[in-house]
C-alpha atoms as a PDB file:
ATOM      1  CA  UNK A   1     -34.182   1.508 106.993  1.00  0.00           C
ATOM      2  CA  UNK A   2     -30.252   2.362 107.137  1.00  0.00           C
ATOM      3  CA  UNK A   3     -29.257   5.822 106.371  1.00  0.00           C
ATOM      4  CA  UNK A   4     -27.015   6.790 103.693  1.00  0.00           C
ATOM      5  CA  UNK A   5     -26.909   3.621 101.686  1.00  0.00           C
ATOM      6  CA  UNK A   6     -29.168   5.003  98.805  1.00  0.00           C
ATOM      7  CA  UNK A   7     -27.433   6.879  95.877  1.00  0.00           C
ATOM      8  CA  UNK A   8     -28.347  10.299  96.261  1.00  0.00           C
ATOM      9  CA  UNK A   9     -28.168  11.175  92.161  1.00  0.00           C
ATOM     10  CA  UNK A  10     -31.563   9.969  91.082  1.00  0.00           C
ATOM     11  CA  UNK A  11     -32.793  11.463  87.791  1.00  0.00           C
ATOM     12  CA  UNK A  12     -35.183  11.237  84.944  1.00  0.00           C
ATOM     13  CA  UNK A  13     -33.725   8.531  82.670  1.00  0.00           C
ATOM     14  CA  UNK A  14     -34.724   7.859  79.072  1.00  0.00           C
ATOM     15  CA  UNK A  15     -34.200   3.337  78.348  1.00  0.00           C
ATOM     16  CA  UNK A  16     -34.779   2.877  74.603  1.00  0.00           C
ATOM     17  CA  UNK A  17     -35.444  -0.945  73.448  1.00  0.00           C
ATOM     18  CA  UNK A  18     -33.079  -0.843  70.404  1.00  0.00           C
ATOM     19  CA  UNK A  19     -35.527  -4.456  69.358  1.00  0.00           C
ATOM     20  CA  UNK A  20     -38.729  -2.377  68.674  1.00  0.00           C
ATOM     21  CA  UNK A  21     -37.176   1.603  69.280  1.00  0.00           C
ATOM     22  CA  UNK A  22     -40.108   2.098  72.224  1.00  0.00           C
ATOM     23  CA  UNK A  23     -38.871   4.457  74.646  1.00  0.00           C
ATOM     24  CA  UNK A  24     -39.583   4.699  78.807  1.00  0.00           C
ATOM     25  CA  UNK A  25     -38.694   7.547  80.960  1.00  0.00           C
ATOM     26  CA  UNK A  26     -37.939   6.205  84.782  1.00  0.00           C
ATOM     27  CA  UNK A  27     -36.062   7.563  87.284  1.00  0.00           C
ATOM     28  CA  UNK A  28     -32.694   6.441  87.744  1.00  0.00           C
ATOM     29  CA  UNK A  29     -28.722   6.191  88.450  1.00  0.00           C
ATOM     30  CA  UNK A  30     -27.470   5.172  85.313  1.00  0.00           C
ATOM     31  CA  UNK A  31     -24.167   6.580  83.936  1.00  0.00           C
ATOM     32  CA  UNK A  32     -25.162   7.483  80.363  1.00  0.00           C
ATOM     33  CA  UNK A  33     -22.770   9.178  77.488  1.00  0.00           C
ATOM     34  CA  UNK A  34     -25.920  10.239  74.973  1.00  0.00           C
ATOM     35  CA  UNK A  35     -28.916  11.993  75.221  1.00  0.00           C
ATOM     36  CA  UNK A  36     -32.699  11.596  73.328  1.00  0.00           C
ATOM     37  CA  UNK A  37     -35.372  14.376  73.035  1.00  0.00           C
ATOM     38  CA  UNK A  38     -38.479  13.304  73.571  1.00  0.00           C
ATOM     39  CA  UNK A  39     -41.190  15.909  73.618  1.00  0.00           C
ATOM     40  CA  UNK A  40     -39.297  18.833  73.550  1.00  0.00           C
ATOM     41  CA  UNK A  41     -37.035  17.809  76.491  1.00  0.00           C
ATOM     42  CA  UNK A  42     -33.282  16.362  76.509  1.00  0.00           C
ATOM     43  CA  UNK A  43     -33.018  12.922  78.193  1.00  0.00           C
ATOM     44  CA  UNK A  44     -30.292  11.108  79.135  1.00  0.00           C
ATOM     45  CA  UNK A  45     -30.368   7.622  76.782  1.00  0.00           C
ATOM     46  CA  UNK A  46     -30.127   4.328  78.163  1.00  0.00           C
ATOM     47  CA  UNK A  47     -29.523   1.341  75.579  1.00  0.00           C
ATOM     48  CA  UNK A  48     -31.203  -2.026  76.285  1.00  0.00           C
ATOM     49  CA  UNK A  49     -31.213  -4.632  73.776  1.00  0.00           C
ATOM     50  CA  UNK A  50     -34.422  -5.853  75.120  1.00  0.00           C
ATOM     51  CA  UNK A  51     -36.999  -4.947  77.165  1.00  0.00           C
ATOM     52  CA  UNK A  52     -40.686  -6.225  78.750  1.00  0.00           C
ATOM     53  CA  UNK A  53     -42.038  -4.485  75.228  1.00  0.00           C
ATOM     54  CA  UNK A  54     -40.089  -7.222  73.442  1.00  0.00           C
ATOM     55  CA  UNK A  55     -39.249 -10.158  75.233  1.00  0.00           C
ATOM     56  CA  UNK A  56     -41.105 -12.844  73.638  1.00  0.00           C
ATOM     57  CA  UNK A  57     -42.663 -13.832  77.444  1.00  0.00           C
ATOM     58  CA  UNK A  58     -44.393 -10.881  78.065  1.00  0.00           C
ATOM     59  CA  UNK A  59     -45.198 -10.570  74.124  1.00  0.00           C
ATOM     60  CA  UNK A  60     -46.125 -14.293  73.890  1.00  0.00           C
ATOM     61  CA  UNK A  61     -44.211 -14.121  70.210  1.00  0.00           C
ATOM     62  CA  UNK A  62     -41.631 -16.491  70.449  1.00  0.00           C
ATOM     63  CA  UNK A  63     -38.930 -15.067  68.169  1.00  0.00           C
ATOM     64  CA  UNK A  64     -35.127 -15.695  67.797  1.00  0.00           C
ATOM     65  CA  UNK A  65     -33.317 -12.572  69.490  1.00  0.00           C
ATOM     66  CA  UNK A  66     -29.633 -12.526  68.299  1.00  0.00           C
ATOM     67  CA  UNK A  67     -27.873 -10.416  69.811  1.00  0.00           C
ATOM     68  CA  UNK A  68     -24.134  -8.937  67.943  1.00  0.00           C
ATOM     69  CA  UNK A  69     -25.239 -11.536  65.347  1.00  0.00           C
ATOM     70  CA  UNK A  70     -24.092 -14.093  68.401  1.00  0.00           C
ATOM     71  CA  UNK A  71     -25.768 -17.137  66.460  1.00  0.00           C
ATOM     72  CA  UNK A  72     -23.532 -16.546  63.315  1.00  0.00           C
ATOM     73  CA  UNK A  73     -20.214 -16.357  65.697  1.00  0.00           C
ATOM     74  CA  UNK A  74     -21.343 -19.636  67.085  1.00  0.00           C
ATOM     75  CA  UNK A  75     -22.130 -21.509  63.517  1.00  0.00           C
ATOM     76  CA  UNK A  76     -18.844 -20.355  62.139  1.00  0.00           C
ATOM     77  CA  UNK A  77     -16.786 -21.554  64.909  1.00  0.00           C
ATOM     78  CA  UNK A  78     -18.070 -24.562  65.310  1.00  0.00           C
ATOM     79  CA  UNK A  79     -19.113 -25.233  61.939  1.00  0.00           C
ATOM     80  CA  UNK A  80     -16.012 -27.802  60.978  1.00  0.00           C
ATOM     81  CA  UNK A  81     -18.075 -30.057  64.436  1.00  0.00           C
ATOM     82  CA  UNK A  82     -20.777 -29.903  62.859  1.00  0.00           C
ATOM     83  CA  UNK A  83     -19.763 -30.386  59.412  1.00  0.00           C
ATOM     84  CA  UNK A  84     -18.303 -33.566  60.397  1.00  0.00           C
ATOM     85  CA  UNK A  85     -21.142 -35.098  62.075  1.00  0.00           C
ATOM     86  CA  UNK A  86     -22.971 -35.247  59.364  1.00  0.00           C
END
């Protein structure tokens, strides 16, 4: 294994799916601005819009995940296209 290509500030990490609010402690590198408690102790917070605890492949729910409201940006640009189609 090469020396010295690893990052060297691992650290206990807390990712929080914003989907379903579960929270996972790893260990990790990620540049974070907030923090969490969780138990008594001060995490760094990690943001993920999804996770394995809600992506409808591991959950076998198939659900629409919209993102920013990214589905409602789409329909109202292109909703003068579509309008005329019909």
């Amino acid at each position: 294994m090469k020396q010295g290509i690893h990052p060297k500030n691992y650290r206990l990490v807390a990712f929080k799916d914003m989907s379903n609010d579960e929270v996972m402690i790893t260990s990790s590198t990620v540049s974070t601005k907030e923090t969490i408690d969780v138990d008594g102790v001060t995490y760094p917070l990690y943001k993920m819009e999804i996770s394995s605890s809600s992506h409808p492949f591991y959950t076998g729910k198939m659900k629409l995940v919209d993102t920013a409201g990214r589905v409602d940006k789409f329909m109202n640009r292109y909703k003068k296209h579509l309008d005329n189609r019909k």
